[in-house]
C-alpha atoms as a PDB file:
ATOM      1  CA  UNK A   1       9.672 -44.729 -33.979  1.00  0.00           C
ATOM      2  CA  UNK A   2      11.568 -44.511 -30.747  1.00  0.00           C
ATOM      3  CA  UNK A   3      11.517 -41.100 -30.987  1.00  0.00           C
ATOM      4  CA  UNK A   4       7.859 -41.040 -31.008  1.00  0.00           C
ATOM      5  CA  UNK A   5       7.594 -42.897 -27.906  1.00  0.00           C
ATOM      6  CA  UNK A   6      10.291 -40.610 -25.784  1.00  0.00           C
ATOM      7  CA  UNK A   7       8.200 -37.360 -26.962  1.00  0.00           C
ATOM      8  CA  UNK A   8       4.989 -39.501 -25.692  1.00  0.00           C
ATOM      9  CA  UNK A   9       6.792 -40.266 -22.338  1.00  0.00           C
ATOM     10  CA  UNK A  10       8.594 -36.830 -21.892  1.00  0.00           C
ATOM     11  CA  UNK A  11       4.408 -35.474 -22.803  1.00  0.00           C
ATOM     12  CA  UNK A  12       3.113 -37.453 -19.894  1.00  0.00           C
ATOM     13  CA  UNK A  13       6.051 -36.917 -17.341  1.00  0.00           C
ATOM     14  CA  UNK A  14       5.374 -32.936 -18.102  1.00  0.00           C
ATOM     15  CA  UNK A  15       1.653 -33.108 -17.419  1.00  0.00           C
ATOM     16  CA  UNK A  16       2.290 -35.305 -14.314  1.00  0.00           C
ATOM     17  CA  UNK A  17       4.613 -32.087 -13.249  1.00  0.00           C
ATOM     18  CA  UNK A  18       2.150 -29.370 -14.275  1.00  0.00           C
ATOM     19  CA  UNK A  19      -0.696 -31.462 -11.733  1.00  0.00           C
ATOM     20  CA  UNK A  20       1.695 -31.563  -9.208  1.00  0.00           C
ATOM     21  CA  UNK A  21       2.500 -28.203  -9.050  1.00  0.00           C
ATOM     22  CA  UNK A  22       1.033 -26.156  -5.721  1.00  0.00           C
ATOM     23  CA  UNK A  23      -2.006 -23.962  -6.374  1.00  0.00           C
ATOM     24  CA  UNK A  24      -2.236 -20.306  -5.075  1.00  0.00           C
ATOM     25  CA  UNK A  25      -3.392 -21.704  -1.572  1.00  0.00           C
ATOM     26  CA  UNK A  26      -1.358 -23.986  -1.171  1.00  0.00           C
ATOM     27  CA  UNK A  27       1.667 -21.433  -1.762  1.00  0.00           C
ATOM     28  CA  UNK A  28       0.139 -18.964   0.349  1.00  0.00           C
ATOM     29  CA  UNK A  29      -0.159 -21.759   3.323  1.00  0.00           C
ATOM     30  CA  UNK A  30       3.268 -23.058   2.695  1.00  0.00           C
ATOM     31  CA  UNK A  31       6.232 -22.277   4.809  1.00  0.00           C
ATOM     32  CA  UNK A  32       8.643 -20.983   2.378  1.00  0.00           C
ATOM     33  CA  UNK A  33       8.336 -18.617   0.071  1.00  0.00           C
ATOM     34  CA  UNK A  34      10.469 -17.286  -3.176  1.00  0.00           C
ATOM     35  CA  UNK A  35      11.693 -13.910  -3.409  1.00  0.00           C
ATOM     36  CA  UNK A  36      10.813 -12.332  -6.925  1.00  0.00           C
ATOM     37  CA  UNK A  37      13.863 -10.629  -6.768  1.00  0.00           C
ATOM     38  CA  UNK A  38      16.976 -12.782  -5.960  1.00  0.00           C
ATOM     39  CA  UNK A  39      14.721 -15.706  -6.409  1.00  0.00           C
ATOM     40  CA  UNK A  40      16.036 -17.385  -3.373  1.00  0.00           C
ATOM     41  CA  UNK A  41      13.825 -19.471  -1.132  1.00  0.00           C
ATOM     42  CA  UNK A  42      13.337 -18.727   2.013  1.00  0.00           C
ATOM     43  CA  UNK A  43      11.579 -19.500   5.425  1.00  0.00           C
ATOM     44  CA  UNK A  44       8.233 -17.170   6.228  1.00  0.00           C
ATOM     45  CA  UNK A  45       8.924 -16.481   9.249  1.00  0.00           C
ATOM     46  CA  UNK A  46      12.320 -15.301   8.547  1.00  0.00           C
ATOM     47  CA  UNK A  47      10.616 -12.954   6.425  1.00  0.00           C
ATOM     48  CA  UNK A  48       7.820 -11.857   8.509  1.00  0.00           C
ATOM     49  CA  UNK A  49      10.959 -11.271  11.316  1.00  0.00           C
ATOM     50  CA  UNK A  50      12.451  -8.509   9.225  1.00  0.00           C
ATOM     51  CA  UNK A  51       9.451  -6.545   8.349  1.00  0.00           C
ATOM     52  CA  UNK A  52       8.733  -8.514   5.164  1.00  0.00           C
ATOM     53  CA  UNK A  53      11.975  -7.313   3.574  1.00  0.00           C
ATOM     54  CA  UNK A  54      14.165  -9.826   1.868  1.00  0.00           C
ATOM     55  CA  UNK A  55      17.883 -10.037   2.796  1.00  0.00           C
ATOM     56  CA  UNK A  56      18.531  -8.508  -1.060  1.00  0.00           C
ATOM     57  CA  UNK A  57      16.012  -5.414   0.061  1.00  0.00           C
ATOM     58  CA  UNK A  58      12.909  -6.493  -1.818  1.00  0.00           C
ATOM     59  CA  UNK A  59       9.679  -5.546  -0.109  1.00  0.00           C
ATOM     60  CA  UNK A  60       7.070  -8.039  -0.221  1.00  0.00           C
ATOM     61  CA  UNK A  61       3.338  -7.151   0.603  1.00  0.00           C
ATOM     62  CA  UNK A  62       2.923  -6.384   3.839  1.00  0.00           C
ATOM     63  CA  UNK A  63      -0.219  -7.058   6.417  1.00  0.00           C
ATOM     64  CA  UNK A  64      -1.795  -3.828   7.337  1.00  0.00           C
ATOM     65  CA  UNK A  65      -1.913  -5.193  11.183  1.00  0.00           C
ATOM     66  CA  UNK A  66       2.405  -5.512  10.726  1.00  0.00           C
ATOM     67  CA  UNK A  67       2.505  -2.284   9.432  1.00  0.00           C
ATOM     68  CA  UNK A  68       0.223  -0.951  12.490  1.00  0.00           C
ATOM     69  CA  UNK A  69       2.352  -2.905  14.798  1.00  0.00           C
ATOM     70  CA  UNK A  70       5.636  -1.253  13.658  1.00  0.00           C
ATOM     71  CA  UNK A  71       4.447   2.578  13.464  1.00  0.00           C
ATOM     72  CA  UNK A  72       2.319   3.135  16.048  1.00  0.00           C
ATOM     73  CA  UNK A  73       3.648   3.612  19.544  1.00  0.00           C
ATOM     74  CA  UNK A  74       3.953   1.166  21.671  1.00  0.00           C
ATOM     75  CA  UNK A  75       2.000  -1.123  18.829  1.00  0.00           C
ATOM     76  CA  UNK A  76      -0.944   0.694  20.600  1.00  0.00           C
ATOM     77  CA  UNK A  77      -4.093   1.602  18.222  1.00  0.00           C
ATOM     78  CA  UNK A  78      -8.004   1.768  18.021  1.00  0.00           C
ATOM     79  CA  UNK A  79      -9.624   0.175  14.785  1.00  0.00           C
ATOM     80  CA  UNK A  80     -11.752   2.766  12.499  1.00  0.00           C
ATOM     81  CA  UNK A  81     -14.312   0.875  11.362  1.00  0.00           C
ATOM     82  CA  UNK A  82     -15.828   0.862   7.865  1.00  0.00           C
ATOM     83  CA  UNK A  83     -19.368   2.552   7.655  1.00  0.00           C
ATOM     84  CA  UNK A  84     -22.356  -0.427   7.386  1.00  0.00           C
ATOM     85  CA  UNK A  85     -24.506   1.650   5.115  1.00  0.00           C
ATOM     86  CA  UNK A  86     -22.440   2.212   1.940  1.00  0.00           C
ATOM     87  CA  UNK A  87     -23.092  -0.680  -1.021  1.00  0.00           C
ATOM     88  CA  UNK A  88     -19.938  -1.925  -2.097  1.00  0.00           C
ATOM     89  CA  UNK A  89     -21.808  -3.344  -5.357  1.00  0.00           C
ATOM     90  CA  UNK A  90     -23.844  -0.455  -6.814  1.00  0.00           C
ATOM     91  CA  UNK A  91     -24.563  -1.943 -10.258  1.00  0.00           C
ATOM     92  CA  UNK A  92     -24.892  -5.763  -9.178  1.00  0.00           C
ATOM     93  CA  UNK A  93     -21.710  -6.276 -11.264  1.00  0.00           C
ATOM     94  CA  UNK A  94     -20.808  -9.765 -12.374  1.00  0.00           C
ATOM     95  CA  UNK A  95     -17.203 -11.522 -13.957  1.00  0.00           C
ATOM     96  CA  UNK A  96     -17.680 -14.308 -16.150  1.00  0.00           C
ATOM     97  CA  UNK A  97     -21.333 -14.953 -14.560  1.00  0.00           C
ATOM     98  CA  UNK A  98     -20.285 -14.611 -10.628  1.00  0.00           C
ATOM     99  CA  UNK A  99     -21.227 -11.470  -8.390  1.00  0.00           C
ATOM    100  CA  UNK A 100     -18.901  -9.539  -7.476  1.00  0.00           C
ATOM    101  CA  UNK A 101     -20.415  -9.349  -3.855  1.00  0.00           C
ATOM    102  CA  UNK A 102     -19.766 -13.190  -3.970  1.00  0.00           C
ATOM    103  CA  UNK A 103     -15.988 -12.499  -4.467  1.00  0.00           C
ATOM    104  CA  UNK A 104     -16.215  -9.517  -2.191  1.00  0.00           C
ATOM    105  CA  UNK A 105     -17.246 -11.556   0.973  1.00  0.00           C
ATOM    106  CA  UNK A 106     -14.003 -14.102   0.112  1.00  0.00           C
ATOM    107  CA  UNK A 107     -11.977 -11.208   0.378  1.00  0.00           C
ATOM    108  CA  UNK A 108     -13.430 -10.283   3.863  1.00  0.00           C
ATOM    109  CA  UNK A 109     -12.949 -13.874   4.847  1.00  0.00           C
ATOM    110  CA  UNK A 110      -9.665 -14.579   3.802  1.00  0.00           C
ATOM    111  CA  UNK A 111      -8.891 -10.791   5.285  1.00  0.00           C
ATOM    112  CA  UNK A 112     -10.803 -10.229   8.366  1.00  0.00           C
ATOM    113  CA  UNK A 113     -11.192  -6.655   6.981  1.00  0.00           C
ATOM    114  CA  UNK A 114     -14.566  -5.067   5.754  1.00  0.00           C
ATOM    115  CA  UNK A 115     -12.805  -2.977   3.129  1.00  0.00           C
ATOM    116  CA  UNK A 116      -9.707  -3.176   0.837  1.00  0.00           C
ATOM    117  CA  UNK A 117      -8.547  -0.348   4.016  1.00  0.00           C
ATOM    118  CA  UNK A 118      -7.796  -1.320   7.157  1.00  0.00           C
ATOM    119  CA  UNK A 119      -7.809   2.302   9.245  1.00  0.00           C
ATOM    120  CA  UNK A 120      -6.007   3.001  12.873  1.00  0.00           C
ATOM    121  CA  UNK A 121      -5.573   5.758  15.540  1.00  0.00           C
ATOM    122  CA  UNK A 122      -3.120   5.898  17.636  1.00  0.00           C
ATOM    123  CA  UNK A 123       0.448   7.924  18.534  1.00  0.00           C
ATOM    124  CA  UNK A 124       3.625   8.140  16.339  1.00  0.00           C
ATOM    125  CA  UNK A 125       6.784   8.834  18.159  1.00  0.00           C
ATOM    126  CA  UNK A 126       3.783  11.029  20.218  1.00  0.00           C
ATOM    127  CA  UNK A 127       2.444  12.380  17.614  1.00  0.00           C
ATOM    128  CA  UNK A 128      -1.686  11.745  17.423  1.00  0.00           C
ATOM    129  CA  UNK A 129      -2.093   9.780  14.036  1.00  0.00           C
ATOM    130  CA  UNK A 130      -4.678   8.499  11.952  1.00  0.00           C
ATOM    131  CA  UNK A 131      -2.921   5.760   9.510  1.00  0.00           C
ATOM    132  CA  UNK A 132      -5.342   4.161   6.781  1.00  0.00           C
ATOM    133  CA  UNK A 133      -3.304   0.827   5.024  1.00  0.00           C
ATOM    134  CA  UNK A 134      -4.398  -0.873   1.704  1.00  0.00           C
ATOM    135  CA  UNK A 135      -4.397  -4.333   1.734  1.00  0.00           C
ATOM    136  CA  UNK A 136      -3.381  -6.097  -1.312  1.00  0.00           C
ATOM    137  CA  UNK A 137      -4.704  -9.361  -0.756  1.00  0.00           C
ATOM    138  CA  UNK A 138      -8.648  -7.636  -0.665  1.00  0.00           C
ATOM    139  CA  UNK A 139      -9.472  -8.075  -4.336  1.00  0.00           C
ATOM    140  CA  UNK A 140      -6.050  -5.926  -5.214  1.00  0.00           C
ATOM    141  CA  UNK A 141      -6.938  -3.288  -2.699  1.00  0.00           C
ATOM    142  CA  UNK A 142      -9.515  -1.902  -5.041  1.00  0.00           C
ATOM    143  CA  UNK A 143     -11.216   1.186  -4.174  1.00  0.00           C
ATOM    144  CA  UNK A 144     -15.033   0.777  -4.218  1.00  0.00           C
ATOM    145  CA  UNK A 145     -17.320   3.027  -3.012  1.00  0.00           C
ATOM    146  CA  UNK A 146     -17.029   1.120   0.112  1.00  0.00           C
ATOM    147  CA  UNK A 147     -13.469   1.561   0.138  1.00  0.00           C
ATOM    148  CA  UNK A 148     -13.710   5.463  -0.832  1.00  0.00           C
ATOM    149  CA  UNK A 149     -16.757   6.383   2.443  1.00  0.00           C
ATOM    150  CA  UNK A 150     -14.142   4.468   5.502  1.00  0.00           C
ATOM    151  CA  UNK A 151     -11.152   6.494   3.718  1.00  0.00           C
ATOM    152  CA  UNK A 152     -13.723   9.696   4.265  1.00  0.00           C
ATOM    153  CA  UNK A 153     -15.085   8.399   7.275  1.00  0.00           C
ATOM    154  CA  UNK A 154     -11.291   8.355   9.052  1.00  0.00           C
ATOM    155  CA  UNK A 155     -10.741  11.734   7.359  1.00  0.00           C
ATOM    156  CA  UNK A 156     -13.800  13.098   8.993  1.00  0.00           C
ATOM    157  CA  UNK A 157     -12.542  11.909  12.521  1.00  0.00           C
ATOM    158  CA  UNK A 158      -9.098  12.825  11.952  1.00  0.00           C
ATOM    159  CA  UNK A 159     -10.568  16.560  11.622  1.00  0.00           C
ATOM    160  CA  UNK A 160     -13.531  15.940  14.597  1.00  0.00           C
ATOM    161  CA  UNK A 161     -10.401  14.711  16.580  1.00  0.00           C
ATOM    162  CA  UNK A 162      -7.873  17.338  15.250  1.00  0.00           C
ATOM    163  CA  UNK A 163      -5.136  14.625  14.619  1.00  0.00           C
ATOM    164  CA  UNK A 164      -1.263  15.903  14.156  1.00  0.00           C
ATOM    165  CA  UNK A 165      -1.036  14.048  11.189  1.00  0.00           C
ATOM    166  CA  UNK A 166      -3.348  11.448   9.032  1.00  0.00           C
ATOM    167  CA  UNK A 167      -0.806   9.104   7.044  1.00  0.00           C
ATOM    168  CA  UNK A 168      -1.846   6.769   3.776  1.00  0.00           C
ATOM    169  CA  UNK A 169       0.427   3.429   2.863  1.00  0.00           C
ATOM    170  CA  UNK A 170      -1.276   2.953  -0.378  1.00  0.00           C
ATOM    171  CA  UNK A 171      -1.337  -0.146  -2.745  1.00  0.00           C
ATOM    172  CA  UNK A 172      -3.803  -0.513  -4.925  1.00  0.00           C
ATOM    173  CA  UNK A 173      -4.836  -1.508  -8.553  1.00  0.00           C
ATOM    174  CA  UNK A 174      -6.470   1.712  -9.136  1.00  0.00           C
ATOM    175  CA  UNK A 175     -10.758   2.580  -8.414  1.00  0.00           C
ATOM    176  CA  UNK A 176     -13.313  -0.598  -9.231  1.00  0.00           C
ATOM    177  CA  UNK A 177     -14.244  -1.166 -12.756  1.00  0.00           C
ATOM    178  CA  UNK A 178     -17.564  -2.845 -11.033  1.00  0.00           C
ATOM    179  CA  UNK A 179     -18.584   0.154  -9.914  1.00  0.00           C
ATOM    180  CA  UNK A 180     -18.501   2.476 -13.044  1.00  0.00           C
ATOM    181  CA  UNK A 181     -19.963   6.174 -12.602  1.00  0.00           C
ATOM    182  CA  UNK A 182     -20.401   5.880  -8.921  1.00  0.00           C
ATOM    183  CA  UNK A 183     -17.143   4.560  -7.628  1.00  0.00           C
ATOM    184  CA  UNK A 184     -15.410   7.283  -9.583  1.00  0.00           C
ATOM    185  CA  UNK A 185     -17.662   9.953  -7.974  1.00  0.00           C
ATOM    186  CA  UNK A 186     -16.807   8.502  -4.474  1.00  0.00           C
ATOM    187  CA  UNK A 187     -13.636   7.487  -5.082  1.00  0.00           C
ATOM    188  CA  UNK A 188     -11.996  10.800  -6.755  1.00  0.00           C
ATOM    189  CA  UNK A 189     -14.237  13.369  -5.751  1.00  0.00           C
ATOM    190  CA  UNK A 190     -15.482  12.980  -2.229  1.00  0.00           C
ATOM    191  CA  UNK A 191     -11.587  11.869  -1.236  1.00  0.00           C
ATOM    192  CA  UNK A 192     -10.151  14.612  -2.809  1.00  0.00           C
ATOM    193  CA  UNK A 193     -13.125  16.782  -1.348  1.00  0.00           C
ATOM    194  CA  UNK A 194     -11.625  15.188   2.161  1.00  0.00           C
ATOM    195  CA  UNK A 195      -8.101  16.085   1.955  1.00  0.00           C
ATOM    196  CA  UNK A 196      -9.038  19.912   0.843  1.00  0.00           C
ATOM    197  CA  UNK A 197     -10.957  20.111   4.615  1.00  0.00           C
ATOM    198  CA  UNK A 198      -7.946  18.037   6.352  1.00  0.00           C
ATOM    199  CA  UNK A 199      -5.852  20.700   5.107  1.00  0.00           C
ATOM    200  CA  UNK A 200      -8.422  23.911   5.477  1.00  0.00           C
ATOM    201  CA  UNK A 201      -7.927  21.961   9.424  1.00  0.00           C
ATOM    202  CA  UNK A 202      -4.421  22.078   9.769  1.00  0.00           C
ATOM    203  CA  UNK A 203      -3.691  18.462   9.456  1.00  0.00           C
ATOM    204  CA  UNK A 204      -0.727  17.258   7.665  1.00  0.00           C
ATOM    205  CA  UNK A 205      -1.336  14.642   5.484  1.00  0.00           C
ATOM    206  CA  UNK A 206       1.393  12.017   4.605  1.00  0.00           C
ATOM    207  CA  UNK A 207       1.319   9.469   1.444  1.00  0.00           C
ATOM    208  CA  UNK A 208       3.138   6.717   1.378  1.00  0.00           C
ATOM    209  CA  UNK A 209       3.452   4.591  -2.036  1.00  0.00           C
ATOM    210  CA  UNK A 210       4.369   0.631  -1.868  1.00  0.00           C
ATOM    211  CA  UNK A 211       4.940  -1.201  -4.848  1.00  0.00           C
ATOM    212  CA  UNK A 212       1.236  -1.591  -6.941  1.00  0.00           C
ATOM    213  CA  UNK A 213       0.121   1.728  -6.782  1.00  0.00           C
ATOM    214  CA  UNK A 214      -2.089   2.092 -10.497  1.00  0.00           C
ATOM    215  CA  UNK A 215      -4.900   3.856 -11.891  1.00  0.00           C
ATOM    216  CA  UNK A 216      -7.291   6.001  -9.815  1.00  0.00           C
ATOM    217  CA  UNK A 217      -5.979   5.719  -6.818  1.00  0.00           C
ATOM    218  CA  UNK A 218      -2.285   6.611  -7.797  1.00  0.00           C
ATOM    219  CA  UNK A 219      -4.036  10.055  -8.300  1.00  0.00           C
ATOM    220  CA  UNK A 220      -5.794   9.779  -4.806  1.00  0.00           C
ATOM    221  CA  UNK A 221      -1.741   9.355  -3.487  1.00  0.00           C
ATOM    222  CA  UNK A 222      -0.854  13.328  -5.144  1.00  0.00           C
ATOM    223  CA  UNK A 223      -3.796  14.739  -2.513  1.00  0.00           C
ATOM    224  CA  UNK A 224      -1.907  14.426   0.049  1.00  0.00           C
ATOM    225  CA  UNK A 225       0.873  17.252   1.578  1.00  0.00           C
ATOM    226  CA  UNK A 226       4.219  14.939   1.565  1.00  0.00           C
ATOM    227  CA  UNK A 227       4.685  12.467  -0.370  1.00  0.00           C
ATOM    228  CA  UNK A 228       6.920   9.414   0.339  1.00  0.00           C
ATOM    229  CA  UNK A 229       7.847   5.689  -1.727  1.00  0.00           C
ATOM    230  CA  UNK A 230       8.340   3.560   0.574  1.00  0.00           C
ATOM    231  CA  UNK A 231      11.948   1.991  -0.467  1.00  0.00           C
ATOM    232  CA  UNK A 232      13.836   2.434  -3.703  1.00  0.00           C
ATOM    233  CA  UNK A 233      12.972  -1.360  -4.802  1.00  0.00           C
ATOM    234  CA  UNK A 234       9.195  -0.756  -4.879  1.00  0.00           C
ATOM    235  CA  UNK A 235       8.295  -1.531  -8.676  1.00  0.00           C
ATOM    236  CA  UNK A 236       4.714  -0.502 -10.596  1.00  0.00           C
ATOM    237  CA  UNK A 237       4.246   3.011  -9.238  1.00  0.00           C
ATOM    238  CA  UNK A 238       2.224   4.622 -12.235  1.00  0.00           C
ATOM    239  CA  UNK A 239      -0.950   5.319 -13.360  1.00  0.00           C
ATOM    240  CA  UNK A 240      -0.401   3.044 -16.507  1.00  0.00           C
ATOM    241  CA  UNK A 241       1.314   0.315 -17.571  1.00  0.00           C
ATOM    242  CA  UNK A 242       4.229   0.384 -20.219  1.00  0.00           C
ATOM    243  CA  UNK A 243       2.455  -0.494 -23.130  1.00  0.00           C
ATOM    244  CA  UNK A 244      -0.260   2.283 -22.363  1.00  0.00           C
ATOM    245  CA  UNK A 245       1.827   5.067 -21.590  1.00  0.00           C
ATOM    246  CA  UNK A 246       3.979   4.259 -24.962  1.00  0.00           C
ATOM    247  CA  UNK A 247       0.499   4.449 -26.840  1.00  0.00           C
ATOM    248  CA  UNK A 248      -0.233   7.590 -24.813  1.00  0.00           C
ATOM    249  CA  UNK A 249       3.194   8.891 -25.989  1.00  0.00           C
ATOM    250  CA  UNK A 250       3.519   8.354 -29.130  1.00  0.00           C
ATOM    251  CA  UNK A 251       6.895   8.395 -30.370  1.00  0.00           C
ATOM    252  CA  UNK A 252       8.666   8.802 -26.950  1.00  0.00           C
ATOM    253  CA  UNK A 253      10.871   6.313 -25.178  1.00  0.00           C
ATOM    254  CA  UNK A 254       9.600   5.131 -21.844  1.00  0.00           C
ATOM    255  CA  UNK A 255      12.459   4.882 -19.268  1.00  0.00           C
ATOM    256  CA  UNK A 256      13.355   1.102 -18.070  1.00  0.00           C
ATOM    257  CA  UNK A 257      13.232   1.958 -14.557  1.00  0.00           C
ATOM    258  CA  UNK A 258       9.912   3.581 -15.323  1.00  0.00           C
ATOM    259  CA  UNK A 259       7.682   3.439 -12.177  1.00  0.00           C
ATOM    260  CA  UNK A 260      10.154   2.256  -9.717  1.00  0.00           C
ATOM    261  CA  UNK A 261      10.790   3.813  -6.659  1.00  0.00           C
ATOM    262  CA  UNK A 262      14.242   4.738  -7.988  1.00  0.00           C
ATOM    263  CA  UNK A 263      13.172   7.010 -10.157  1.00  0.00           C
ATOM    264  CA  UNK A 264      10.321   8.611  -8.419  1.00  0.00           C
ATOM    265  CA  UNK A 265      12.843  11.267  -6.144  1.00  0.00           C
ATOM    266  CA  UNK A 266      12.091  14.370  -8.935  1.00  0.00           C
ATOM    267  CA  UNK A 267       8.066  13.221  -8.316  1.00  0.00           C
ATOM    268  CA  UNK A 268       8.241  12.680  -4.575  1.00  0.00           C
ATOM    269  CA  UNK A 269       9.705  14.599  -0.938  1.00  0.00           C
ATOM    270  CA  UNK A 270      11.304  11.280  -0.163  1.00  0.00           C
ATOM    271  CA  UNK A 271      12.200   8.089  -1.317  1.00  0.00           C
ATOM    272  CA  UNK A 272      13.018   5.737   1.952  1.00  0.00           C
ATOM    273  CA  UNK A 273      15.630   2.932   1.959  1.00  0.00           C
ATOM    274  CA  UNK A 274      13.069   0.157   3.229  1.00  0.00           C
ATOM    275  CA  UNK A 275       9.903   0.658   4.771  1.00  0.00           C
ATOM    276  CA  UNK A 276      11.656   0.223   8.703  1.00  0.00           C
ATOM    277  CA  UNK A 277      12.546   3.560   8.504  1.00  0.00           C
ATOM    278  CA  UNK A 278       8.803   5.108   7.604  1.00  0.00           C
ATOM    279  CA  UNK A 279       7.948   5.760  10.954  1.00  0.00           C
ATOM    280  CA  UNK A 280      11.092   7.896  12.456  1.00  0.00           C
ATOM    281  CA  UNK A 281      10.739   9.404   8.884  1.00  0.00           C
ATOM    282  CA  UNK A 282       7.556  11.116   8.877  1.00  0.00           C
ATOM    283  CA  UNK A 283       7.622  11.758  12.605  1.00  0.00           C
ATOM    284  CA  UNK A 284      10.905  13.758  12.036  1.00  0.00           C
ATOM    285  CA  UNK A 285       8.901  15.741   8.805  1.00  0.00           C
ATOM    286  CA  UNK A 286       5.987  16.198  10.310  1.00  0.00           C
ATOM    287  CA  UNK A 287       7.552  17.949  13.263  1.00  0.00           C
ATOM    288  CA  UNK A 288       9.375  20.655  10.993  1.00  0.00           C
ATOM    289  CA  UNK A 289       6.490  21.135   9.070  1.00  0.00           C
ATOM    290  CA  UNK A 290       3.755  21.392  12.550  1.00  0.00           C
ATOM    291  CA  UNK A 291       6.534  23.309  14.405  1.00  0.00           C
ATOM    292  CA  UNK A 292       6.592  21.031  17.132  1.00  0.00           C
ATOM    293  CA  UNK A 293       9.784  19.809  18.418  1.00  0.00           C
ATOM    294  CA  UNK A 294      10.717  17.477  20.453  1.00  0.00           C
ATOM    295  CA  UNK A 295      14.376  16.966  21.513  1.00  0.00           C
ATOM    296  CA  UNK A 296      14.209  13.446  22.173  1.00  0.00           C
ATOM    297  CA  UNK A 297      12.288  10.520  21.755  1.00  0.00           C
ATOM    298  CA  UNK A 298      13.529   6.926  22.238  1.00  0.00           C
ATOM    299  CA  UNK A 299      11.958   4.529  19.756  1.00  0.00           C
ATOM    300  CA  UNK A 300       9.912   1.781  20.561  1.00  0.00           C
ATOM    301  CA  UNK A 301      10.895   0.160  16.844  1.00  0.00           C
ATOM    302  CA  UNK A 302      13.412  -2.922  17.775  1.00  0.00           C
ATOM    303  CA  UNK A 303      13.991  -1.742  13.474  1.00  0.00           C
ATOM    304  CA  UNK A 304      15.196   1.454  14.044  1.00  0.00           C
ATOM    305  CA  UNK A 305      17.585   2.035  16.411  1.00  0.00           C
ATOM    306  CA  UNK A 306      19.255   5.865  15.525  1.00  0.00           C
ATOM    307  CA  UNK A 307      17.732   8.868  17.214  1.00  0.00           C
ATOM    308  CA  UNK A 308      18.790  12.000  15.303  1.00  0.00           C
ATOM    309  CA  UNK A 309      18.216  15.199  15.338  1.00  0.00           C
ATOM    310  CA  UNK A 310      15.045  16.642  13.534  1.00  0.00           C
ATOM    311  CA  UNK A 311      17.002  19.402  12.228  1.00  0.00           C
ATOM    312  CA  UNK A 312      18.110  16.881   9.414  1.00  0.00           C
ATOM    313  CA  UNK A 313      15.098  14.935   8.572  1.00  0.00           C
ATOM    314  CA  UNK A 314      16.292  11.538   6.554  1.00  0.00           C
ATOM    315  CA  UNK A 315      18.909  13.826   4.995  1.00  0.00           C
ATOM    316  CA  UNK A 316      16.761  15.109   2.300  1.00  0.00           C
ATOM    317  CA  UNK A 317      14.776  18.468   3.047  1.00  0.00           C
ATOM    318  CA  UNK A 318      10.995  18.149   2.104  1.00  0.00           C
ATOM    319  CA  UNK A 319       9.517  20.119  -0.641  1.00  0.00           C
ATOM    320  CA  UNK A 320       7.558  23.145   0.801  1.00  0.00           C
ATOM    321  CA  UNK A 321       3.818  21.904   0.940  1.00  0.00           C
END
């Protein structure tokens, strides 16, 4: 029966551990954090130092206010808000008997953001800009009609304003199930409606894909003129999973590094190394494509630290847009 009684204490000691172990907010307010990748721990701050890239090149999420500080000039920019009339909760939607609005205004708590988006304007390497960032951490960054109106709401100043370029860093699990019907109608066709003027304007439009980029608004990404992955280790760029696209394909095998940003070059204009080189990137491409040269321009990114000629944009030549 001794055997018994080690299986009974082994039982106990296990369910001591599982207490023990650190809830979501307790990880996300601890000082270390494990890399998916290499699984090694390391210190936040070391982290947050180097642009939220681990030292084996995986890209954690990044905060859309890091992101603003490292592209825009200067880490100079003016805040386009969200607009106050549009319902985010159309149909009074509920999961497992709790409204979604009640899980919505967490969200803009734990966030400070109104929307999944948060939405800038400022310069690029001098270049006037309009740069709208998902945040992954807003309820997945998904797109609600909410979400869809500030994306159309920057687009409509970017064209008031005449903007160089308007750039999208996009992560998102795809358009709101709340919202049915109507946050399809907003999300795909009044965005898509947006980047058709932008362009009838002359504004370039830039998409950038980071790692969680499903559904609905993986589609949204192909509106825009160039598109760009933001490193080669981004993972779950698709519009469906594995196991749906096998379904979908019946009878084809689906590549293992199937939505990675390794195998996205024959999709994309450019697939970057890590996201510290986005913003010399699409400055260089956007000034071959607008025709406007500039024959130098020092950097204000402590990141990036090269200052080549245009003439050889990221040594891959864009795909005529």
């Amino acid at each position: 029966m001794n055997w018994i009684k080690s299986i009974k204490k082994f039982g106990q000691s296990l369910k001591k551990y599982i207490k023990k172990r650190p809830g979501k907010q307790e990880q996300e307010n601890a000082d270390w954090i494990n890399c998916s990748s290499c699984k090694k721990l390391q210190y936040k701050n070391d982290i947050k130092n180097r642009f939220y890239i681990c030292e084996c090149g995986y890209h954690f999420d990044c905060p859309p206010k890091e992101r603003f500080k490292n592209i825009f000039d200067n880490s100079t920019y003016e805040i386009i808000e969200a607009p106050k009339y549009m319902n985010a909760d159309p149909l009074d939607f509920k999961i497992d008997g709790v409204p979604y609005i009640s899980k919505r205004e967490q969200y803009e708590k734990k966030t400070g953001q109104e929307t999944a988006l948060l939405i800038g304007q400022g310069k690029i390497n001098d270049l006037s800009a309009i740069v709208v960032c998902s945040n992954f951490k807003f309820g997945g960054a998904a797109m609600t009609p909410k979400e869809s109106e500030h994306l159309v709401t920057a687009a409509a100043k970017a064209i008031e304003q005449k903007v160089d370029i308007f750039v999208s860093i996009l992560q998102s699990g795809g358009m709101a199930v709340t919202t049915g019907v109507p946050g399809l109608t907003s999300g795909m066709v009044k965005t898509q409606i947006a980047f058709s003027e932008m362009k009838s304007a002359g504004i370039l439009t830039i998409g950038i894909a980071g790692s969680k980029l499903t559904g609905g608004t993986y589609v949204l990404y192909f509106n825009h003129d160039v598109l760009g992955v933001e490193s080669v280790s981004c993972h779950d760029i698709l519009f469906s999973g594995k196991r749906v696209t096998a379904n979908l394909k019946t009878g084809q095998e689906i590549p293992e590094d199937f939505g990675k940003g390794s195998s996205l070059e024959a999709l994309t204009d450019i697939v970057f190394n890590d996201r510290s080189e986005i913003k010399e990137g699409i400055a260089k491409i956007a000034r071959v494509i607008l025709k406007k040269p500039k024959e130098e321009f020092k950097s204000d990114n402590p990141l990036q630290t090269t200052n080549e000629s245009i003439e050889d944009p990221l040594s891959k030549t864009p795909k005529a847009v």
